[in-house]
N, C-alpha and C. Protein backbone atom coordinates (compact mmCIF):
# COMPACT_ATOMS: atom_id res chain seq x y z
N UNK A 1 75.76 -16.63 -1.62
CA UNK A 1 76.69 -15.55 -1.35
C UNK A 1 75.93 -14.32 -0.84
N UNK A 2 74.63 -13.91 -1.09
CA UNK A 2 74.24 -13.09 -0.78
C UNK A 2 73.71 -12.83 0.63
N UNK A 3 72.87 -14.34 1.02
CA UNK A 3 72.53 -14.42 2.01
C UNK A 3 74.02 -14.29 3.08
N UNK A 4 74.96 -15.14 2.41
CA UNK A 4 76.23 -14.53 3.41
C UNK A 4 76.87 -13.09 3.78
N UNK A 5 76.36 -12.35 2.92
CA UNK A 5 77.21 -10.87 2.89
C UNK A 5 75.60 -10.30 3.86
N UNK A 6 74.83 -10.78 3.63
CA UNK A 6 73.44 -10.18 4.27
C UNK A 6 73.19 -10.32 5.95
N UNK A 7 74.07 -11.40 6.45
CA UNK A 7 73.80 -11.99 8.10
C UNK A 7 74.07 -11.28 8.82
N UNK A 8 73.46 -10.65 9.91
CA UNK A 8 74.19 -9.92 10.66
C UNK A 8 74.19 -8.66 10.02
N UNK A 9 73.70 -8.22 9.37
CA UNK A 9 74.09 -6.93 8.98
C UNK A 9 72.64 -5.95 8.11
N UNK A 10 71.71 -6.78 7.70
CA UNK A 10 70.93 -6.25 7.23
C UNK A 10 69.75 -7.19 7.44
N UNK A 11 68.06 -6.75 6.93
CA UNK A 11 67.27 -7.57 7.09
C UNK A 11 66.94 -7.91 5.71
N UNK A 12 66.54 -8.98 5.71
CA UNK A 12 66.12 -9.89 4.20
C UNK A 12 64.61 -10.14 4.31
N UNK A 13 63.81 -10.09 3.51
CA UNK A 13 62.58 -10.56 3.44
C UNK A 13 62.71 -11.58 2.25
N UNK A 14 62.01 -12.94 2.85
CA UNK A 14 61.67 -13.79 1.51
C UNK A 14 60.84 -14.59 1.74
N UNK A 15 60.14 -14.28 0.28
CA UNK A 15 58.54 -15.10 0.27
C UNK A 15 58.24 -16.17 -0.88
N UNK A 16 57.98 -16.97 -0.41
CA UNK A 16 58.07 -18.39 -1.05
C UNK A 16 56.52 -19.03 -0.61
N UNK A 17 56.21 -19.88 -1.82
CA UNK A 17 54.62 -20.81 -1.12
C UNK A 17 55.10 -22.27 -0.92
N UNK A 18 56.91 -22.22 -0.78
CA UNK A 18 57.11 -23.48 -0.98
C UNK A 18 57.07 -23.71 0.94
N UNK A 19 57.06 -25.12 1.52
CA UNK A 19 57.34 -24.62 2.56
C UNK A 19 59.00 -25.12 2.50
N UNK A 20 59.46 -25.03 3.79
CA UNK A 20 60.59 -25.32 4.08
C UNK A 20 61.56 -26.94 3.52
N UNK A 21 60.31 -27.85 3.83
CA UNK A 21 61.50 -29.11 3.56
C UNK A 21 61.03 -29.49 1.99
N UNK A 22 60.70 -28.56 0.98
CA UNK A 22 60.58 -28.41 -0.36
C UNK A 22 61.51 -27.75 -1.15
N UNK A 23 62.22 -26.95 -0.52
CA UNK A 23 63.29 -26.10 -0.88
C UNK A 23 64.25 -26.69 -1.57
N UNK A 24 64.93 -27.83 -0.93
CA UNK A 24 66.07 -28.56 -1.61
C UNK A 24 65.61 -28.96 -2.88
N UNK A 25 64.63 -29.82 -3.14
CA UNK A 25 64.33 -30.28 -4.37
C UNK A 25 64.11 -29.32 -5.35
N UNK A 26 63.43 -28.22 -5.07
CA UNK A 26 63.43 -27.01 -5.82
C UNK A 26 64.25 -26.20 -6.29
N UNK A 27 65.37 -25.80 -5.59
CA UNK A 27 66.54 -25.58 -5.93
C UNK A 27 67.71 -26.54 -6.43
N UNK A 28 67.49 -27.58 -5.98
CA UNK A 28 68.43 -28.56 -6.93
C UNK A 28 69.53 -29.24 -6.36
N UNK A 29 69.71 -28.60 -4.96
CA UNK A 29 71.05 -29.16 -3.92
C UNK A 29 71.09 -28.70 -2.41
N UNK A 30 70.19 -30.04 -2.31
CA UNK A 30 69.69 -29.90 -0.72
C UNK A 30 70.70 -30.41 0.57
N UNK A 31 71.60 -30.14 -0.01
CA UNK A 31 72.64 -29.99 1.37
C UNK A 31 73.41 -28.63 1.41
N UNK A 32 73.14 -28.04 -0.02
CA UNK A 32 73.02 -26.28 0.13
C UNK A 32 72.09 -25.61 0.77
N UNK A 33 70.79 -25.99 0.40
CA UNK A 33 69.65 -25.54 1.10
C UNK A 33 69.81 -25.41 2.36
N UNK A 34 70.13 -27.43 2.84
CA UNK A 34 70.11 -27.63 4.47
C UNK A 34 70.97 -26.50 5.07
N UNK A 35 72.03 -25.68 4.55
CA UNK A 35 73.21 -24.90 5.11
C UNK A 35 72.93 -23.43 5.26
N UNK A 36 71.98 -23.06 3.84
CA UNK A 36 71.53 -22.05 3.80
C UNK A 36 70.16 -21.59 4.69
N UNK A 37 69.27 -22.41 4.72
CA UNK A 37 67.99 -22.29 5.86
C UNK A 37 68.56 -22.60 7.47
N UNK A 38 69.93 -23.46 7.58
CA UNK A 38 69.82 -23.33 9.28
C UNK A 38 70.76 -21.74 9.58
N UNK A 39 71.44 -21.21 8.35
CA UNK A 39 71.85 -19.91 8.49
C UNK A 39 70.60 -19.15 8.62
N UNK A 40 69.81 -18.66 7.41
CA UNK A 40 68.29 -18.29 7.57
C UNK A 40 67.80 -18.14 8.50
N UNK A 41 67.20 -19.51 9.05
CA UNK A 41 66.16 -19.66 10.08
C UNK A 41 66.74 -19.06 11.58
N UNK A 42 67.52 -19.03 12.09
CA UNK A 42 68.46 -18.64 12.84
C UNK A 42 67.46 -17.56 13.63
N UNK A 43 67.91 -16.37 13.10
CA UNK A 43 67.10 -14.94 13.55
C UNK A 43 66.36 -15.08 12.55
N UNK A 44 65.26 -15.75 11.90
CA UNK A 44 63.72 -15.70 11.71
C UNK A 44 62.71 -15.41 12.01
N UNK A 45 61.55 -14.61 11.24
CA UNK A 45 60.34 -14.77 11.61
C UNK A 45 59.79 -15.11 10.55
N UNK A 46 59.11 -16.77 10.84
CA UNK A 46 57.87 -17.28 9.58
C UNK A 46 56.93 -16.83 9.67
N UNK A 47 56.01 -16.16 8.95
CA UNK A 47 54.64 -15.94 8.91
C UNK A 47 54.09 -16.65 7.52
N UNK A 48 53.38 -17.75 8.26
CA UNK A 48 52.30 -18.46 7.60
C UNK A 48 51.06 -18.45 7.23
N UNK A 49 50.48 -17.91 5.88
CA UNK A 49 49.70 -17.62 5.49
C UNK A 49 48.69 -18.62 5.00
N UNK A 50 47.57 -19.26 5.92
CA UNK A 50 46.69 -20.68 5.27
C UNK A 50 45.01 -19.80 4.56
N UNK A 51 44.98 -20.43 3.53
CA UNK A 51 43.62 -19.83 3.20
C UNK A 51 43.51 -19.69 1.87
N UNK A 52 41.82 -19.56 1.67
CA UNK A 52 41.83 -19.36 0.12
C UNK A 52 42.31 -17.93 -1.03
N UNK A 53 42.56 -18.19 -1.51
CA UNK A 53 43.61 -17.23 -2.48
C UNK A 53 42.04 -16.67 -2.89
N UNK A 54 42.86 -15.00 -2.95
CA UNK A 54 42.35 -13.85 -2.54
C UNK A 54 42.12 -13.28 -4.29
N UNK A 55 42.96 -14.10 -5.37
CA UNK A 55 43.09 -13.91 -6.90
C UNK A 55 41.39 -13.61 -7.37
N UNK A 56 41.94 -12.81 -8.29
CA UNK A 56 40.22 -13.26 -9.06
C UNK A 56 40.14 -14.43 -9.98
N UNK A 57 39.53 -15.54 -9.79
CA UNK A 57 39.20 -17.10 -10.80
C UNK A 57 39.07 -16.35 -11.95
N UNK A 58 39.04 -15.33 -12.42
CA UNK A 58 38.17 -15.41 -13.98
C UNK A 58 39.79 -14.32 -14.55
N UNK A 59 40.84 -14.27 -13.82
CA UNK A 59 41.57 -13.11 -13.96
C UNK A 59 42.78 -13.83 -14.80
């Protein structure tokens, strides 16, 4: 619902380490997902972040 009241009308940022075709299983109902990411992806920009994590090991 949110992402629906949000289209077109405002910008959304969302950050996830899942990638994309992980979503459904993660959320639990991937023919919601499938409905909600081709709304999403639409006017998108992915930025993909590859590399070693920047954390401190001892933290």
């Amino acid at each position: 619902k949110l992402m629906e009241e949000r289209y077109h009308r405002h910008s959304t940022i969302i950050t996830t380490n899942l990638s994309y075709d992980e979503w459904g299983n993660f959320l639990g109902n991937p023919t919601m997902v499938d409905a909600l990411l081709s709304r999403v992806r639409h006017y998108c920009h992915t930025i993909r972040i590859d590399g070693p994590s920047l954390r401190d090991p001892q933290g």
